[in-house]
Each structure stands twice: as C-alpha cells, then as structure tokens.
C-alpha atoms as a PDB file:
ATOM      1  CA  UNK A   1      -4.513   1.058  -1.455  1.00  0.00           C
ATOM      2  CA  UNK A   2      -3.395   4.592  -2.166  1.00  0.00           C
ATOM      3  CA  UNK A   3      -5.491   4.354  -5.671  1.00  0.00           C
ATOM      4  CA  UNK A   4      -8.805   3.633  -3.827  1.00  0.00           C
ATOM      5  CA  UNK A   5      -8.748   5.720  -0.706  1.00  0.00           C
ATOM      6  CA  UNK A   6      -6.401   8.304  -0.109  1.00  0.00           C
ATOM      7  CA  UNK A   7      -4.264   6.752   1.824  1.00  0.00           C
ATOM      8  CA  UNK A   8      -0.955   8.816   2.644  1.00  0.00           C
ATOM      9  CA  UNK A   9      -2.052  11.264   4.818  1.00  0.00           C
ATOM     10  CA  UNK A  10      -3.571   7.996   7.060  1.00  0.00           C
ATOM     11  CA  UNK A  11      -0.157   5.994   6.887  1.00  0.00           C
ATOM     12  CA  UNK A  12       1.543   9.770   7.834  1.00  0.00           C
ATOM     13  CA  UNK A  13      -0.287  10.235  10.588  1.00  0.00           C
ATOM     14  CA  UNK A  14      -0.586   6.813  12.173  1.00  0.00           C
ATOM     15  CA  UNK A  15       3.449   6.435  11.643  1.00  0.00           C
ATOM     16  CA  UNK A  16       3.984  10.028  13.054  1.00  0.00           C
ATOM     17  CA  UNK A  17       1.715   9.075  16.299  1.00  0.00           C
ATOM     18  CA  UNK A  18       3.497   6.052  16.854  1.00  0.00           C
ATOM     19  CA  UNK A  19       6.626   7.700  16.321  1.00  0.00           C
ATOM     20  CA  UNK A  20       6.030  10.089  18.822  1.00  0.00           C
ATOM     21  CA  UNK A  21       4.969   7.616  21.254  1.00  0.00           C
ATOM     22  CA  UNK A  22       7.598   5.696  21.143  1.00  0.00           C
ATOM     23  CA  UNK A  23      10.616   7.658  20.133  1.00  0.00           C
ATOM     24  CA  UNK A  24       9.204  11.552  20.571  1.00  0.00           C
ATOM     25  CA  UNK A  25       9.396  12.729  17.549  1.00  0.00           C
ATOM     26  CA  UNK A  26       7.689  12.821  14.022  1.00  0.00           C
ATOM     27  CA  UNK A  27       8.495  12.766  10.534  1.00  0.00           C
ATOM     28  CA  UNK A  28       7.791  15.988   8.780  1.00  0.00           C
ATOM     29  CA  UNK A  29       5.686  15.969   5.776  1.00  0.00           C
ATOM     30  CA  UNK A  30       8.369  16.231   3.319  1.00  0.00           C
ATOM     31  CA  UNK A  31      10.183  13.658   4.395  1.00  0.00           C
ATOM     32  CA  UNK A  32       7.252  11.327   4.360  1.00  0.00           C
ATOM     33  CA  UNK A  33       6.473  12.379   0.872  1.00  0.00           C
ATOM     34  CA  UNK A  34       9.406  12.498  -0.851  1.00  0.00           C
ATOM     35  CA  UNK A  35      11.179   9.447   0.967  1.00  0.00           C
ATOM     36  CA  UNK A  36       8.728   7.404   2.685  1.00  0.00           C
ATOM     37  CA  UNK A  37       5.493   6.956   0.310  1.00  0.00           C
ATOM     38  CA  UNK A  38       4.362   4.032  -0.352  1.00  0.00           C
ATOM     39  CA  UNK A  39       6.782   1.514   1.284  1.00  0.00           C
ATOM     40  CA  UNK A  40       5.804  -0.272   4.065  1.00  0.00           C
ATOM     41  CA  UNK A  41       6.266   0.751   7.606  1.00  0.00           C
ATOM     42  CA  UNK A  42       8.885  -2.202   8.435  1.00  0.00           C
ATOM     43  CA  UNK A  43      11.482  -0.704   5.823  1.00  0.00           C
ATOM     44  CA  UNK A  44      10.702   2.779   7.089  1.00  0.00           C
ATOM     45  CA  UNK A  45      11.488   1.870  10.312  1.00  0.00           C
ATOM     46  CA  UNK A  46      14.272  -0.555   9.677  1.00  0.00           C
ATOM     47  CA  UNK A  47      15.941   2.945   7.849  1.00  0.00           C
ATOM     48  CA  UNK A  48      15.490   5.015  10.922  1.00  0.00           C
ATOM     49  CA  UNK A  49      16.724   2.311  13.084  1.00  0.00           C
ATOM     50  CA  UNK A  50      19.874   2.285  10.353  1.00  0.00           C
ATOM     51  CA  UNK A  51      20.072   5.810  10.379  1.00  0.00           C
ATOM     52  CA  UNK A  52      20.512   5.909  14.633  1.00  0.00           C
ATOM     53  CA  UNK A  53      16.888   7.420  14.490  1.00  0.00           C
ATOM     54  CA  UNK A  54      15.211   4.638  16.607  1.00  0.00           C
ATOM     55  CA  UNK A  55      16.744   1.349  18.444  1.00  0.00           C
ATOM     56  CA  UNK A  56      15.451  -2.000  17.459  1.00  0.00           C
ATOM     57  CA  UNK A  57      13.208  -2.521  20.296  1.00  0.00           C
ATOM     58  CA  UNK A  58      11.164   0.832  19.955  1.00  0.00           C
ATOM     59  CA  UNK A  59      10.571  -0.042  16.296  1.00  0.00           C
ATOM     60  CA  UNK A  60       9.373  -3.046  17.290  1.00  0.00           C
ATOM     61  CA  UNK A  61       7.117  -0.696  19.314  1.00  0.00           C
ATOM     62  CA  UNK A  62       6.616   1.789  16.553  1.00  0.00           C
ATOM     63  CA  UNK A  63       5.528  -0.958  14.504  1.00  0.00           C
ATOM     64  CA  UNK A  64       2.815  -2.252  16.507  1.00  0.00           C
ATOM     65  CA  UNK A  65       1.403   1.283  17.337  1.00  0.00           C
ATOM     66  CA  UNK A  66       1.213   2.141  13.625  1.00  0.00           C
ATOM     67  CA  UNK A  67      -1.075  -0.650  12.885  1.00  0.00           C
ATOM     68  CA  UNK A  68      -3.039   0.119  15.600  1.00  0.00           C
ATOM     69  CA  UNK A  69      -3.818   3.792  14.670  1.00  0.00           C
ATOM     70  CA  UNK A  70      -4.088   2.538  11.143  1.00  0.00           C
ATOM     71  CA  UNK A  71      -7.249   0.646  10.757  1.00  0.00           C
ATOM     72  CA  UNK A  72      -9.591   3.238  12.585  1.00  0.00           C
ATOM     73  CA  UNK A  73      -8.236   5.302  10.359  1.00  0.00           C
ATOM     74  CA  UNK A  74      -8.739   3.653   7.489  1.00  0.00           C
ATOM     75  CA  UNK A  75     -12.398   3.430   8.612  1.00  0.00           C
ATOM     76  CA  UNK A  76     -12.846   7.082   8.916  1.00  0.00           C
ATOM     77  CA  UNK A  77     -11.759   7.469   5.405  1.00  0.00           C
ATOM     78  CA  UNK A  78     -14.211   8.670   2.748  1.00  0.00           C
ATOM     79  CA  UNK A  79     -14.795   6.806  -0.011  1.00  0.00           C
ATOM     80  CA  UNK A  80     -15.021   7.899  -3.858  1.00  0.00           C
ATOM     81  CA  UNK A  81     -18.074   6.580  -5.446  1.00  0.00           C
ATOM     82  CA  UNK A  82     -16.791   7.149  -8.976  1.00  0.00           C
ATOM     83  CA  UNK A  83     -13.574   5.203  -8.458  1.00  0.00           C
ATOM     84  CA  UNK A  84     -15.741   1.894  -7.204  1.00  0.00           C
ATOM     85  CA  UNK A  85     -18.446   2.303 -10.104  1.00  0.00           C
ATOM     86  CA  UNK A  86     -15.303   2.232 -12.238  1.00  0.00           C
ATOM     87  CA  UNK A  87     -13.852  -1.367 -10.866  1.00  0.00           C
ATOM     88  CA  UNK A  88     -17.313  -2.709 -11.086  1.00  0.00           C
ATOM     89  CA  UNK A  89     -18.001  -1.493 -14.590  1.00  0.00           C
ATOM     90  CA  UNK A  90     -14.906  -3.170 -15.353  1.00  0.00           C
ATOM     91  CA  UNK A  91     -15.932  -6.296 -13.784  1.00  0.00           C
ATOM     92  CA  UNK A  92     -19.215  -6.011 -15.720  1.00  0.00           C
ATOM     93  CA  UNK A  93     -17.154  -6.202 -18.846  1.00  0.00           C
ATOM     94  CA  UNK A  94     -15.400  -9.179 -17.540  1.00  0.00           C
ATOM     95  CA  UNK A  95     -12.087  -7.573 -16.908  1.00  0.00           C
ATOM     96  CA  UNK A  96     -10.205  -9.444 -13.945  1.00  0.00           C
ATOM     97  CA  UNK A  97      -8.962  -7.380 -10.791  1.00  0.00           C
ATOM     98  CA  UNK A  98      -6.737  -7.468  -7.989  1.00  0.00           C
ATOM     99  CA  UNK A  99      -5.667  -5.370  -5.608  1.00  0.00           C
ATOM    100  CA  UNK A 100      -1.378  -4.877  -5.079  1.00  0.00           C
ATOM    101  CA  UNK A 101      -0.543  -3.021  -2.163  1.00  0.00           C
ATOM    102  CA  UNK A 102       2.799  -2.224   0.145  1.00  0.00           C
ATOM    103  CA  UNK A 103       0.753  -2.289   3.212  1.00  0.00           C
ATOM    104  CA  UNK A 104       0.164  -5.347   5.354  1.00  0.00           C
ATOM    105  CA  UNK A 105      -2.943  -7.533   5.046  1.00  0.00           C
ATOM    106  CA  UNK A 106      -4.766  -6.736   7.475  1.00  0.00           C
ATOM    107  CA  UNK A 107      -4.542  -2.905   6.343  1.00  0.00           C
ATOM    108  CA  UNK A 108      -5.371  -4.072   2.486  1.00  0.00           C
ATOM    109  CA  UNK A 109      -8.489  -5.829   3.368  1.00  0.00           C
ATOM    110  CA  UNK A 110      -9.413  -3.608   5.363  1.00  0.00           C
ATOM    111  CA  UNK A 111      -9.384  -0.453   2.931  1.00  0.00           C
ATOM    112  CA  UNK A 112     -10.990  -3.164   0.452  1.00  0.00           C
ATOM    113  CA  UNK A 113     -13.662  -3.898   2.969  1.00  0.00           C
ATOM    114  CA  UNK A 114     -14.393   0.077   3.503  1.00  0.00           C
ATOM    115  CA  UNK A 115     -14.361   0.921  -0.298  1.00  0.00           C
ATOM    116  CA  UNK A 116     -16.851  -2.756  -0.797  1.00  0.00           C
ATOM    117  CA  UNK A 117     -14.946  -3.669  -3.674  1.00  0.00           C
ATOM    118  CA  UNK A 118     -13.629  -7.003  -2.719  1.00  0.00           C
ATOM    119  CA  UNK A 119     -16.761  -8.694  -5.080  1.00  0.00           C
ATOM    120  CA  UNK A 120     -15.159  -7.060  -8.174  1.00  0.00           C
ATOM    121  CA  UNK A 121     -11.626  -8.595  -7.463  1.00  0.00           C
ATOM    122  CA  UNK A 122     -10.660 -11.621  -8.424  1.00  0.00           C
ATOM    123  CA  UNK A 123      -7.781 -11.594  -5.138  1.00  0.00           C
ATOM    124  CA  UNK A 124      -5.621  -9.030  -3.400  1.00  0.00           C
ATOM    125  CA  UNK A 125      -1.763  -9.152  -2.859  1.00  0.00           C
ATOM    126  CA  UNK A 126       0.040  -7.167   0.648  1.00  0.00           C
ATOM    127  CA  UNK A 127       3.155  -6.929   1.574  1.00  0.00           C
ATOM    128  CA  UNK A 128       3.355 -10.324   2.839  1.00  0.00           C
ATOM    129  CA  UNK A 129       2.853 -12.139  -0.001  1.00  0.00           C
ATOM    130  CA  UNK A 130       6.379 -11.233  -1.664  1.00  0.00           C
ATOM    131  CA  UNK A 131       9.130  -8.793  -1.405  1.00  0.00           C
ATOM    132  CA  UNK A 132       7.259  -4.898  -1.401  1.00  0.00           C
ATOM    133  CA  UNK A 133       7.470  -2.437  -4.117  1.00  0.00           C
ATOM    134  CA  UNK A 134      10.085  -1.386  -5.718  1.00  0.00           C
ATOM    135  CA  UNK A 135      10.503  -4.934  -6.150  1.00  0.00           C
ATOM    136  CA  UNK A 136       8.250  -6.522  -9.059  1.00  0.00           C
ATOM    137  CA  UNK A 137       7.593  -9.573  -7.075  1.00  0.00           C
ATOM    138  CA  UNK A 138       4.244  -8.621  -6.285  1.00  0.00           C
ATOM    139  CA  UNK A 139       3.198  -7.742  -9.676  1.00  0.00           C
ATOM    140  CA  UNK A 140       4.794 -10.838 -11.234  1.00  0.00           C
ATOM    141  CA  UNK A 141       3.304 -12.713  -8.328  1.00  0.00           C
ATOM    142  CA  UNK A 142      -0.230 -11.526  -9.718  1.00  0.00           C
ATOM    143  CA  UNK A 143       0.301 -11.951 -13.478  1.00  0.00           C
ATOM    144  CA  UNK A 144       1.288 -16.118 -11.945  1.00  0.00           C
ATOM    145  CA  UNK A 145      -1.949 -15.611 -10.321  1.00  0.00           C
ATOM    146  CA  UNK A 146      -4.224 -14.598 -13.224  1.00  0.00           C
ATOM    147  CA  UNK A 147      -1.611 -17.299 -15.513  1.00  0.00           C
ATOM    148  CA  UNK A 148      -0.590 -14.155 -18.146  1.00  0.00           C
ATOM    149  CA  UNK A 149       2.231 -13.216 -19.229  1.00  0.00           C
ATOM    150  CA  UNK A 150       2.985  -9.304 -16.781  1.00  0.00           C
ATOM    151  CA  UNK A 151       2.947  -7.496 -20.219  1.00  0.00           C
ATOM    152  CA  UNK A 152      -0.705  -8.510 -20.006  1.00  0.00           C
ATOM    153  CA  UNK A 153      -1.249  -6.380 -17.182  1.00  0.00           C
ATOM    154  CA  UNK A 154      -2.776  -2.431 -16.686  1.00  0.00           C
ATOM    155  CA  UNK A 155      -1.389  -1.204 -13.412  1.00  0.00           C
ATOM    156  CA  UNK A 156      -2.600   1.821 -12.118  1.00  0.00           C
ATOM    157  CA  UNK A 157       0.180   3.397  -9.772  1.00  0.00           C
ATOM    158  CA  UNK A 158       0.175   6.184  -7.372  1.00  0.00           C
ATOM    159  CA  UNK A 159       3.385   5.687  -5.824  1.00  0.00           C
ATOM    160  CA  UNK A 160       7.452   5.662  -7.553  1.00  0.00           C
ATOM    161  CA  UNK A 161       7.658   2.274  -5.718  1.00  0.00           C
ATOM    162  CA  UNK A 162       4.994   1.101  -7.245  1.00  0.00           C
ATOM    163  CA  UNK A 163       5.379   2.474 -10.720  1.00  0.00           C
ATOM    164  CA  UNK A 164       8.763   1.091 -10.535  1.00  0.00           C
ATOM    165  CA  UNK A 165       7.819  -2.656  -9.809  1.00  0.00           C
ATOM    166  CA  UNK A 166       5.192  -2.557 -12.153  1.00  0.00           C
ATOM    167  CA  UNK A 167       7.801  -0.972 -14.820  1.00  0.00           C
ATOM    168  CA  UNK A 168      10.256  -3.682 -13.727  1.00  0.00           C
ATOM    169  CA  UNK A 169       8.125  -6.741 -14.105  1.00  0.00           C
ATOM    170  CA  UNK A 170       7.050  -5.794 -17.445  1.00  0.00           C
ATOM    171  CA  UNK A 171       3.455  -4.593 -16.685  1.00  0.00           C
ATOM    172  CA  UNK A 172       1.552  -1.835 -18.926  1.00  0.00           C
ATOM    173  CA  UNK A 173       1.630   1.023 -16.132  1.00  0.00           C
ATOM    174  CA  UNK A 174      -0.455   4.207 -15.663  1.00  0.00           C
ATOM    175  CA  UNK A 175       0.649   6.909 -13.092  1.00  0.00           C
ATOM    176  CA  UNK A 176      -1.665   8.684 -11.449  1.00  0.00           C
END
C-alpha cells in the first residue's frame, strides 16, 4: 500500500493514537521509521508487549483502535494521478498486477478502493493471506497465483521488509 498512497505517516499516526489511548504513550517518529515500517501492527505490538511496553490485553485494545483510526484515514489520503495512469497503462499492455501488502485486508482494499485501481489488478494479497514481509510467502504466494516461476516477477518495494521478501523469494525487485 505504501507504493500507491503514502501510507506511513497514516499507519504512524493511527498506531500512535491508539497507543496513547490505550497505554499513554506514543512511538516517536524514529522509532516508527527505522524499526516499525512496514510490518504489520500485530508484530509491532506483539514486540512492545515482549519488550514490557504494553500487556496483552491493551494490545488487544491497541489493535482494535488502530484499525479504527486507519480507514478514515486512509480515505483522507490524496491520491497520485500519475502513479494510477501508470498501473493502467500497464494493464493496457497486458501486463498482470497485484497488489502485496503487510497491512490487513480490510486496510488493502480499502487504499485500493481510494486509489480505483482494483480494475487493473488481477488480485491483491494482505497480511492474512500468508506469513507478512520479511517473509517471501506473500510474494511466492502471488507468483502460485499468476502460475510463474517468482523470478518472473517486478516488485516494486518501498519498505526493507518488503524488499527483503521479494529478494528472498527470488522476485526481480525495485526500491523505491
């Protein structure tokens, strides 16, 4: 999701209000950054609970919350033209799509839904589909999907979890 809407500063803030909500106090923008980006909310939270930063039950809390603050978010977010005439000039050329993202379904479609590129993929993976990023379960999940080998795929990454799955299931990868 983080490739078609800019979508750290959303998962930031929505963690950071349910954070403070719950537990009273927030992540601090390097930390999120440089330790948290791009992996989904129930490892973050399973870490802090690890780490004596939360109990179990106001995770459970936290978790909830997040999601909650999430999708308005996500529906506030603005929306770069150039980046859907790209997936639909692609799809004009008969390339097949997907979407692979850390964050739960309900998040994914909805930043697919916001960005109206859902008619240019051929199907979109979440985190509940296989294990997240770092893993390459997802990625190898989607080369099973589109029956190639993951060599055959061009992942576009904005995240070292995600650069690393696609690296480790054998996918062509470029950062951005």
């Amino acid at each position: 999701d983080g490739c078609l809407i800019s979508t750290d500063a959303v998962h930031e803030r929505a963690l950071n209000e349910a954070l403070h909500a719950v537990a009273g106090f927030e992540l601090s923008h390097d930390e999120h950054m440089t330790r948290w980006k791009g992996l989904p909310t129930r490892i973050k939270l399973s870490e802090l609970v690890c780490e004596g930063r939360l109990t179990t039950h106001q995770a459970s809390q936290a978790i909830v919350l997040k999601q909650g603050y999430t999708l308005p978010a996500i529906e506030a977010a603005p929306v770069d033209p150039r980046k859907v005439e790209l997936l639909s000039a692609l799809a004009r050329r008969g390339w097949h799509q997907c979407a692979v993202s850390n964050a739960v379904a309900e998040s994914v479609e909805a930043m697919l839904l916001r960005v109206g590129v859902t008619g240019f993929l051929d199907f979109w993976l979440s985190n509940e589909d296989a294990s997240p990023k770092p893993a390459p379960d997802l990625y190898l999940l989607a080369a099973r999907r589109f029956q190639v080998d993951p060599s055959a795929l061009v992942v576009v990454e904005d995240g070292a979890p995600g650069i690393a799955a696609a690296t480790a299931a054998g996918c062509r990868v470029v950062a951005v």
